[in-house]
N, C-alpha and C. Protein backbone atom coordinates (compact mmCIF):
# COMPACT_ATOMS: atom_id res chain seq x y z
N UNK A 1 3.15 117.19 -19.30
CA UNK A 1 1.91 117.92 -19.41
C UNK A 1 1.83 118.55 -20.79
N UNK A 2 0.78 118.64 -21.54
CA UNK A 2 0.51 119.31 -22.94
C UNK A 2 -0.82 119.70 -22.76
N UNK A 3 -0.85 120.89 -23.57
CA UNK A 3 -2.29 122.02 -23.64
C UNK A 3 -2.52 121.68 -24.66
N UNK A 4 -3.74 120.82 -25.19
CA UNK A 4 -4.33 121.45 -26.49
C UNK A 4 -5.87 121.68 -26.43
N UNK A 5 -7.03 121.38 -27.41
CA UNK A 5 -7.97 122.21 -27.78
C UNK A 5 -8.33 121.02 -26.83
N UNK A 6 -9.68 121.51 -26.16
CA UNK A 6 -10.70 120.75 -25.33
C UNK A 6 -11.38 120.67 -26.11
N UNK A 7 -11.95 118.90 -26.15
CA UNK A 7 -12.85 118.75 -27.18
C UNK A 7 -13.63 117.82 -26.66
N UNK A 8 -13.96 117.35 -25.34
CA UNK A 8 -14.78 116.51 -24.87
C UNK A 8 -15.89 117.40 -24.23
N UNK A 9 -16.99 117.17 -23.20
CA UNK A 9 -18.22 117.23 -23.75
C UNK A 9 -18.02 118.03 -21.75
N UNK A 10 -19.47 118.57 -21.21
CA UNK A 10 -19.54 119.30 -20.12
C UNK A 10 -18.88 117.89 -19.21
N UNK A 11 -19.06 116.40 -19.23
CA UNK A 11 -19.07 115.70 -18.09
C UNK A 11 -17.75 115.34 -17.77
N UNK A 12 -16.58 115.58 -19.04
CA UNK A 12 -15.35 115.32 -18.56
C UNK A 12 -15.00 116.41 -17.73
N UNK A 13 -15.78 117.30 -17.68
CA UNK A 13 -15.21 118.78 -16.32
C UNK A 13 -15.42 118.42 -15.20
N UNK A 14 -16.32 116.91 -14.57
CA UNK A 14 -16.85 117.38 -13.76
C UNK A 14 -15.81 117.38 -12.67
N UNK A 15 -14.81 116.41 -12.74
CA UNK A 15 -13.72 116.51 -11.64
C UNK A 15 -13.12 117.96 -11.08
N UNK A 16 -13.47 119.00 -12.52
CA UNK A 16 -13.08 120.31 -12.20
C UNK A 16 -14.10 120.75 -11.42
N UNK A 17 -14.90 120.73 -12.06
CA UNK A 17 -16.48 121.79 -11.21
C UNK A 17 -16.22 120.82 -9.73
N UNK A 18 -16.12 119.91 -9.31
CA UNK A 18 -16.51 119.28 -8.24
C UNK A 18 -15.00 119.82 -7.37
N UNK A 19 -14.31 119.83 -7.99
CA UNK A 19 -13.16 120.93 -6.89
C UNK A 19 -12.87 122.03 -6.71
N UNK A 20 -13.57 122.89 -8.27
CA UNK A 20 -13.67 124.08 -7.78
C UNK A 20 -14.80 124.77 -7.00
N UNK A 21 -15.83 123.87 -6.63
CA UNK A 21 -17.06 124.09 -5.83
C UNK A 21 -16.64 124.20 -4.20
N UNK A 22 -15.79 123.07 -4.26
CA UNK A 22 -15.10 122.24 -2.82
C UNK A 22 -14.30 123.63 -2.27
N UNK A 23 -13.77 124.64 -3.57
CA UNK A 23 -13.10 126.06 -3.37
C UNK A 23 -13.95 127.16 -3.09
N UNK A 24 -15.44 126.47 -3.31
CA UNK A 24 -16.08 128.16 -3.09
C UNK A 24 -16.71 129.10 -4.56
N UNK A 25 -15.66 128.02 -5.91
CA UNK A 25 -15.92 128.81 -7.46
C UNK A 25 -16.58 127.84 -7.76
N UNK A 26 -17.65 128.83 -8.53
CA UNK A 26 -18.76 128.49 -9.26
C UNK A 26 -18.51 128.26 -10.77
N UNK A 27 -17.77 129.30 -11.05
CA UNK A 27 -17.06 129.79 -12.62
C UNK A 27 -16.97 128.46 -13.39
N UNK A 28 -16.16 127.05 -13.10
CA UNK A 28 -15.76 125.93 -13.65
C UNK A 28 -17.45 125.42 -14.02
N UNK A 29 -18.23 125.18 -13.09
CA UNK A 29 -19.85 124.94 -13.19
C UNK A 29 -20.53 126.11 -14.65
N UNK A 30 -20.56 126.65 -14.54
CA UNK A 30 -20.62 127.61 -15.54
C UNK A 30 -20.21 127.42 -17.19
N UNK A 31 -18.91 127.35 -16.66
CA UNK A 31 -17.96 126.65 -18.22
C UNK A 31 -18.82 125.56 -18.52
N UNK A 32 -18.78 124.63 -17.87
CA UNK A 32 -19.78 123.50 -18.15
C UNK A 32 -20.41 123.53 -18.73
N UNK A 33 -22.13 124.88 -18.28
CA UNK A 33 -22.98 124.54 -18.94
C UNK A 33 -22.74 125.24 -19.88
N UNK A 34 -21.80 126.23 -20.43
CA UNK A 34 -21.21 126.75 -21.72
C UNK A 34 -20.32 125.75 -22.61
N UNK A 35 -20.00 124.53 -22.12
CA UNK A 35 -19.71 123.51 -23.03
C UNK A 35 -20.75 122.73 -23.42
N UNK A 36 -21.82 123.02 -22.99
CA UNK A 36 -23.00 121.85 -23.13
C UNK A 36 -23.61 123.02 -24.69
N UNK A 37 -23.45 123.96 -23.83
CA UNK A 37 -24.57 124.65 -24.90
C UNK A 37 -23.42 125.03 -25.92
N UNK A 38 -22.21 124.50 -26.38
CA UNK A 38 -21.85 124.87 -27.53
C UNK A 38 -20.98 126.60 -27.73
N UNK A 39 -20.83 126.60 -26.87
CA UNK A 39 -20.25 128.33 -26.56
C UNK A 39 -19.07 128.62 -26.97
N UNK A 40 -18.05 127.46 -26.94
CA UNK A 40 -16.83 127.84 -27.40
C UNK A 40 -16.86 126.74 -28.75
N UNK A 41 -17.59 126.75 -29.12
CA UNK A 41 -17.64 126.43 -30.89
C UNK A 41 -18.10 127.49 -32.07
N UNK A 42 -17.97 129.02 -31.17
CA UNK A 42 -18.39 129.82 -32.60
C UNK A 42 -16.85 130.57 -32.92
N UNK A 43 -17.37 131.34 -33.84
CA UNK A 43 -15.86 132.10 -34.30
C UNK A 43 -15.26 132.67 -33.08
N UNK A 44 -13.64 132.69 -32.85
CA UNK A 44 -12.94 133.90 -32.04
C UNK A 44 -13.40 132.93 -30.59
N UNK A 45 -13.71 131.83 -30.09
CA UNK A 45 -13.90 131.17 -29.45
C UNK A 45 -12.78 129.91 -29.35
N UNK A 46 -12.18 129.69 -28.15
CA UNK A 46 -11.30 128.48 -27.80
C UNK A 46 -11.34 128.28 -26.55
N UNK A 47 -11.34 126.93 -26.51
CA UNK A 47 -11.26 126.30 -25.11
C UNK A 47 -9.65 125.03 -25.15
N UNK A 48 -9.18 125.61 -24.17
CA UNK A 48 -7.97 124.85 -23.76
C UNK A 48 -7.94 123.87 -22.89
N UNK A 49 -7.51 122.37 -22.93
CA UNK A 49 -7.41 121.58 -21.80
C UNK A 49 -5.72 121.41 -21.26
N UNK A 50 -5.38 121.13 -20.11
CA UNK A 50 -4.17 120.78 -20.00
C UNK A 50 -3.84 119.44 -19.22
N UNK A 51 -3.00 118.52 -19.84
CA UNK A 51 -3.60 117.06 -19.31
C UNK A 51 -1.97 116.45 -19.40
N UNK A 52 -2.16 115.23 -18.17
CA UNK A 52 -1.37 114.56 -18.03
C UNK A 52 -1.49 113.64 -18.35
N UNK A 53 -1.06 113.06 -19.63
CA UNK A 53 -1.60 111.50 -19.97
C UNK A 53 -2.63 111.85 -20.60
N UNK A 54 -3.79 111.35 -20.33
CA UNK A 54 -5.13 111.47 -20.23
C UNK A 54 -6.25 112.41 -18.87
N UNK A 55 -5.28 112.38 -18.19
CA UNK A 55 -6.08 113.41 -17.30
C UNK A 55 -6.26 114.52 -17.08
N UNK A 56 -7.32 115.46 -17.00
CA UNK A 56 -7.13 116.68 -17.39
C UNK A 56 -6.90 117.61 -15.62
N UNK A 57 -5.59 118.48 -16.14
CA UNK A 57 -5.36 119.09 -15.03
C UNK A 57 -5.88 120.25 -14.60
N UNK A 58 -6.71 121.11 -15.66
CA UNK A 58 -6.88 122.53 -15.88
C UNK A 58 -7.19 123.05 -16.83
N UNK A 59 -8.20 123.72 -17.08
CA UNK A 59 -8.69 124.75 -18.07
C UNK A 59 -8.63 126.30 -18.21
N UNK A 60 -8.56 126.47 -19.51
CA UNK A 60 -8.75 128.13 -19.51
C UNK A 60 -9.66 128.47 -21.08
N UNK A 61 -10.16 129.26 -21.31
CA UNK A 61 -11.19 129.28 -22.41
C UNK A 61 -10.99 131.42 -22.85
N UNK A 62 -11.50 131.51 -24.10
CA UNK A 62 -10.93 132.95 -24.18
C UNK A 62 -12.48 132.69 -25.96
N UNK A 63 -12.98 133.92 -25.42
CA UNK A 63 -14.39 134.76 -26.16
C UNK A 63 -14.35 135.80 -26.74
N UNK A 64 -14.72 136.50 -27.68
CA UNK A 64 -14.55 137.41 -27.35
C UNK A 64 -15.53 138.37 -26.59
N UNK A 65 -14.80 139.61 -25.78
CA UNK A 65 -15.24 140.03 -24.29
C UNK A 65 -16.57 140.95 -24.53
N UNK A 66 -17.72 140.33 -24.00
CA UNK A 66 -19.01 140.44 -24.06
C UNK A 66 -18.88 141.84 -23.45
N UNK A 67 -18.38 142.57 -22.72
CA UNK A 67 -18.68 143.74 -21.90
C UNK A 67 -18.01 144.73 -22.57
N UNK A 68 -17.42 144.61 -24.14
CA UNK A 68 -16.73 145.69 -25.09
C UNK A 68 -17.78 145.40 -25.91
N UNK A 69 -19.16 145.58 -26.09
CA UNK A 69 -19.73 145.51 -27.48
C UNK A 69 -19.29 146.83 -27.84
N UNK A 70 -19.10 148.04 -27.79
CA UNK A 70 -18.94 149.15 -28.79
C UNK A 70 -17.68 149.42 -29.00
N UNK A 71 -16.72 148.59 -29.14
CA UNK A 71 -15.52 148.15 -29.10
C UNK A 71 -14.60 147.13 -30.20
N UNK A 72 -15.09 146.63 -30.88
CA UNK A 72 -14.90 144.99 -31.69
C UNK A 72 -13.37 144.87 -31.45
N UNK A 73 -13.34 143.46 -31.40
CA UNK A 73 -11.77 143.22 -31.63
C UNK A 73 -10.84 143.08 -30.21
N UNK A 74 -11.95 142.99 -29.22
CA UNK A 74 -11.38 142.54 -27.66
C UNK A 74 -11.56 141.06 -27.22
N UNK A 75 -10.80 140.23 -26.95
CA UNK A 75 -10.87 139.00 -26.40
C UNK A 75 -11.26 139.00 -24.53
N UNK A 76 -11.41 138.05 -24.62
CA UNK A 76 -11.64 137.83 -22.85
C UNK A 76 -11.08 136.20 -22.74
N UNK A 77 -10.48 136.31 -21.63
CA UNK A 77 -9.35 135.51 -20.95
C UNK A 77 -10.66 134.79 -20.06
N UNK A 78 -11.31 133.12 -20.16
CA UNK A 78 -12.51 133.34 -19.48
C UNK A 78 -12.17 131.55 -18.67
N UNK A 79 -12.52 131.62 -17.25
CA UNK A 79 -12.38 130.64 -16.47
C UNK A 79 -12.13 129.31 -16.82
N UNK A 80 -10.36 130.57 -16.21
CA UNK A 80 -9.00 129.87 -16.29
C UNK A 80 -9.40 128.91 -14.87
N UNK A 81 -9.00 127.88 -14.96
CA UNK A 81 -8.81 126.23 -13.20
C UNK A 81 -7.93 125.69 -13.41
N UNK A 82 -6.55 125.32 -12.22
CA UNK A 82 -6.37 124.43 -12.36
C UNK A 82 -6.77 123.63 -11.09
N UNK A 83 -6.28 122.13 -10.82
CA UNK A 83 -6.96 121.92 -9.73
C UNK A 83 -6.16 121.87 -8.94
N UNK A 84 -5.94 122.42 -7.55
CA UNK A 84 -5.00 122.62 -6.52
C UNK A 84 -4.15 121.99 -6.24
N UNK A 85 -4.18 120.42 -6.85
CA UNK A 85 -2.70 119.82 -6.39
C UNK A 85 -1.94 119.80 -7.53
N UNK A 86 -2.27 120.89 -8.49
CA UNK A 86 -1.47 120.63 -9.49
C UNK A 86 -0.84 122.46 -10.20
N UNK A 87 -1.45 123.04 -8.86
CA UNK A 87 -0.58 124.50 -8.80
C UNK A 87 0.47 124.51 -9.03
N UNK A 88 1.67 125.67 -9.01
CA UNK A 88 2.31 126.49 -9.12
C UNK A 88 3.72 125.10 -9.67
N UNK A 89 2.73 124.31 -10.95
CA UNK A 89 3.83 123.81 -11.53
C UNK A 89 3.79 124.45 -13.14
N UNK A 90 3.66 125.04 -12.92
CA UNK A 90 3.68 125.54 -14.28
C UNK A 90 2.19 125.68 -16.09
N UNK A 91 0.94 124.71 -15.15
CA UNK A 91 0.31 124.49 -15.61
C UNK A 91 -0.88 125.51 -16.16
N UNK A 92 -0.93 126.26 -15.28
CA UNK A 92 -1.64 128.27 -15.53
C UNK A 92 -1.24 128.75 -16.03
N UNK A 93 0.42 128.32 -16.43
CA UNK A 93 1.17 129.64 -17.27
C UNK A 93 1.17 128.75 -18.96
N UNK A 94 1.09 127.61 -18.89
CA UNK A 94 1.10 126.87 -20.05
C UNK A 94 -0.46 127.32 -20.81
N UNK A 95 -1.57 127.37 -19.84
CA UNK A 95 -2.77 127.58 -20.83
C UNK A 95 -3.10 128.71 -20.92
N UNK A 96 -2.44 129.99 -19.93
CA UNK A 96 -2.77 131.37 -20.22
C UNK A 96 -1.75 131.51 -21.82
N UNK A 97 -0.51 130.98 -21.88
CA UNK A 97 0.04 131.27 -22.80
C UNK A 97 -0.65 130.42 -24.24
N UNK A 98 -1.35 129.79 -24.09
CA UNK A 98 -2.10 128.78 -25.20
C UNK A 98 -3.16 129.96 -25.82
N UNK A 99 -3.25 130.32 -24.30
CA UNK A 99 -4.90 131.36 -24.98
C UNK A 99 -4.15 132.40 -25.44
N UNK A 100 -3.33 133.22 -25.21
CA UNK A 100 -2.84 134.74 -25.71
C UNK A 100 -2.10 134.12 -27.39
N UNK A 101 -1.65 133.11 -27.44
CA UNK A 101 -0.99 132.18 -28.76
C UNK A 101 -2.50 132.25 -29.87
N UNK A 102 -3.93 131.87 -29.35
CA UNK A 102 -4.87 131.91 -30.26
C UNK A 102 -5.88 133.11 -30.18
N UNK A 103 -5.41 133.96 -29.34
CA UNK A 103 -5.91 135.23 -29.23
C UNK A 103 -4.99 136.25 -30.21
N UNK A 104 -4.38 136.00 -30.23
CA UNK A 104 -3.54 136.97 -31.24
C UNK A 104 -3.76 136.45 -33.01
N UNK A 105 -4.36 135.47 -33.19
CA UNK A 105 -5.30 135.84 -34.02
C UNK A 105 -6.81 136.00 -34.23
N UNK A 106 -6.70 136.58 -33.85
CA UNK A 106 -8.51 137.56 -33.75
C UNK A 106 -8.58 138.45 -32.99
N UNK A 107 -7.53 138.88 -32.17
CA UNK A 107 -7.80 140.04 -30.89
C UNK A 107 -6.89 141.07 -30.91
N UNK A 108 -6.22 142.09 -30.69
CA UNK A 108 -5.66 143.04 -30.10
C UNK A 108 -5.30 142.88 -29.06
N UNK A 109 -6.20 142.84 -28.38
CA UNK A 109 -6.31 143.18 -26.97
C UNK A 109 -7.13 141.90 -26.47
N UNK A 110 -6.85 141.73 -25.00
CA UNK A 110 -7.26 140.57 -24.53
C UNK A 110 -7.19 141.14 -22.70
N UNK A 111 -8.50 140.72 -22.62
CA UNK A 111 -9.00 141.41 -20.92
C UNK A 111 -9.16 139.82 -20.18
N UNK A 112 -9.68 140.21 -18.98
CA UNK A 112 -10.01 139.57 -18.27
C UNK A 112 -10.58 140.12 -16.65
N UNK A 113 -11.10 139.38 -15.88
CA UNK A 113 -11.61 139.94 -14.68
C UNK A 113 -11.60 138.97 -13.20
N UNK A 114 -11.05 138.65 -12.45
CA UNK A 114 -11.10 137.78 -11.46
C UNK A 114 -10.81 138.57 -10.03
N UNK A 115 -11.20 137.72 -8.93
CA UNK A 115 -11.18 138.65 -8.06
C UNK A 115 -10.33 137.85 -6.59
N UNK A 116 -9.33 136.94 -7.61
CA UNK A 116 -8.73 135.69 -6.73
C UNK A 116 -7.27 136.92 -6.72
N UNK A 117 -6.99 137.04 -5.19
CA UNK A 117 -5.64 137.76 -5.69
C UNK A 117 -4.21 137.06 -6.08
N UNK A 118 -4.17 135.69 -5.47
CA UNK A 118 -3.17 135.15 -6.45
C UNK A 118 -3.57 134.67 -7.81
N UNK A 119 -4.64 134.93 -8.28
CA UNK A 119 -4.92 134.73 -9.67
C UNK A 119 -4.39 136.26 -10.40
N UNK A 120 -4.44 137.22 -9.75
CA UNK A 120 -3.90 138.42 -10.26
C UNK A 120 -2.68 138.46 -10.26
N UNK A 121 -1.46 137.79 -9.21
CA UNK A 121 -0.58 137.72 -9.24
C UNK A 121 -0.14 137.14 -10.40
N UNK A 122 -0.62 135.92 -10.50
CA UNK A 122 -0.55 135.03 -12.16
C UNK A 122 -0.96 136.08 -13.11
N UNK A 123 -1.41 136.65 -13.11
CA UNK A 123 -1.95 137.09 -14.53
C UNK A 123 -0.62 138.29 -14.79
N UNK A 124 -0.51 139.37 -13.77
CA UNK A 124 0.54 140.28 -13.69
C UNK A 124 2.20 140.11 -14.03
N UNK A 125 2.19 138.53 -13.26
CA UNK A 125 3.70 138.03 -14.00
C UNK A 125 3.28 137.69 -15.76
N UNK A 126 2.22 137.42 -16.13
CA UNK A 126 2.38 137.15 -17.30
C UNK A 126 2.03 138.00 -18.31
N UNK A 127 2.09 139.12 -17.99
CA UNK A 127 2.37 140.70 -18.75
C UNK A 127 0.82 141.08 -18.78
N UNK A 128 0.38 140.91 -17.89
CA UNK A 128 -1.19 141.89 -18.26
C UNK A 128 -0.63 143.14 -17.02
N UNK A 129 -1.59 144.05 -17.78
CA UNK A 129 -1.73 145.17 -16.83
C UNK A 129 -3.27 145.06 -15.93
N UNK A 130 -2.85 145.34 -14.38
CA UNK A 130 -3.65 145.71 -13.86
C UNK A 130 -4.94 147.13 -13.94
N UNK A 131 -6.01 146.80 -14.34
CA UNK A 131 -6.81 147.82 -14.69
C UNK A 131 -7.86 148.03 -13.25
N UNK A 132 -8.65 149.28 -13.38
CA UNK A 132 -9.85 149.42 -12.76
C UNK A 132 -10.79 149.12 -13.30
N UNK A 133 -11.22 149.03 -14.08
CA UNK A 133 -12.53 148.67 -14.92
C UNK A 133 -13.72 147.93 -13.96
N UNK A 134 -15.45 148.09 -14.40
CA UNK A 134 -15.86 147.10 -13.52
C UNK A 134 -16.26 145.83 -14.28
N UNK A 135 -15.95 145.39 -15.27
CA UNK A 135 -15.63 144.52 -15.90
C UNK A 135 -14.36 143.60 -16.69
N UNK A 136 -13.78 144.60 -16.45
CA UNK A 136 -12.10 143.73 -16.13
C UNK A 136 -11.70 144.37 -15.02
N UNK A 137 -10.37 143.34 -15.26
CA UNK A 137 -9.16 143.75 -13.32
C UNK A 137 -7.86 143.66 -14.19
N UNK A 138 -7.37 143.19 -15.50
CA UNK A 138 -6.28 143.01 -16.15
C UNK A 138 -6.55 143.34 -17.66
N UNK A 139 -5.60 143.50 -18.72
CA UNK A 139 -5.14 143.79 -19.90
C UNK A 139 -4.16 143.96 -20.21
N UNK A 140 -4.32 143.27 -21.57
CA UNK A 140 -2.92 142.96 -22.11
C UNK A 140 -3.12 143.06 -23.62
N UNK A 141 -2.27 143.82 -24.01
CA UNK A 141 -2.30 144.63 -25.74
C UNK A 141 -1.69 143.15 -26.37
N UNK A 142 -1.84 142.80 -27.03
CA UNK A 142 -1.34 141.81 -27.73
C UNK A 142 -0.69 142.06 -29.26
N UNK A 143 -0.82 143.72 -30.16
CA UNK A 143 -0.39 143.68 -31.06
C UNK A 143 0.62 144.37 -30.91
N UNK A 144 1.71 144.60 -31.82
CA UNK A 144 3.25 145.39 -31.52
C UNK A 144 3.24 146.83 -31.96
């Protein structure tokens, strides 16, 4: 398995959106039409694929976090998938760590918000702090 930059177009997701729908999440559908419209092609913007071969197992994408405008200099951790038969092999922790690797240049700090509780579990083993916020649920300082 290897993470690098996603660079194909909304229709190679659709295997994602079509299983994370089958889950109930909308979020992957979303990414989509934020790959169509060009969203993670401006500055402080990355989108990660993680693929076997050629097939893609999972995404995670990181913005910076629209709900700190009086703030600059916050990233957002933004719908992370992988697809269920390809859980708890290691593939969530490969692209959360891809994104905090290109978040640390341009961010400080790097949030996020989900309301999956083993997605919090993932996020908590991988050093974020649990927050209250009503726009994040995690954070994680990224400078020393």
């Amino acid at each position: 398995m290897t993470v690098k930059s996603f660079r194909g177009g909304a229709a190679e997701l659709g295997h994602l959106v079509a299983a994370s729908q089958a889950e109930g999440f909308g979020f992957v559908a979303r990414l989509a039409e934020d790959v169509a419209r060009g969203h993670f092609d401006l500055p402080g913007t990355a989108l990660f694929g993680a693929y076997d071969g050629g097939r893609l197992l999972g995404v995670g994408g990181l913005t910076p976090d629209p709900y700190v405008a009086d703030s600059p200099g916050v990233g957002r951790l933004r719908h992370l998938y992988v697809l269920p038969r390809h859980r708890r092999q290691g593939v969530a922790k490969a692209l959360v760590g891809r994104i905090i690797a290109e978040a640390r240049l341009h961010y400080p700090v790097l949030r996020l918000r989900t309301t999956n509780p083993r997605a919090a579990l993932l996020y908590s083993a991988l050093g974020f702090v649990s927050v209250t916020k009503p726009t994040a649920t995690h954070i994680r300082v990224l400078t020393v």
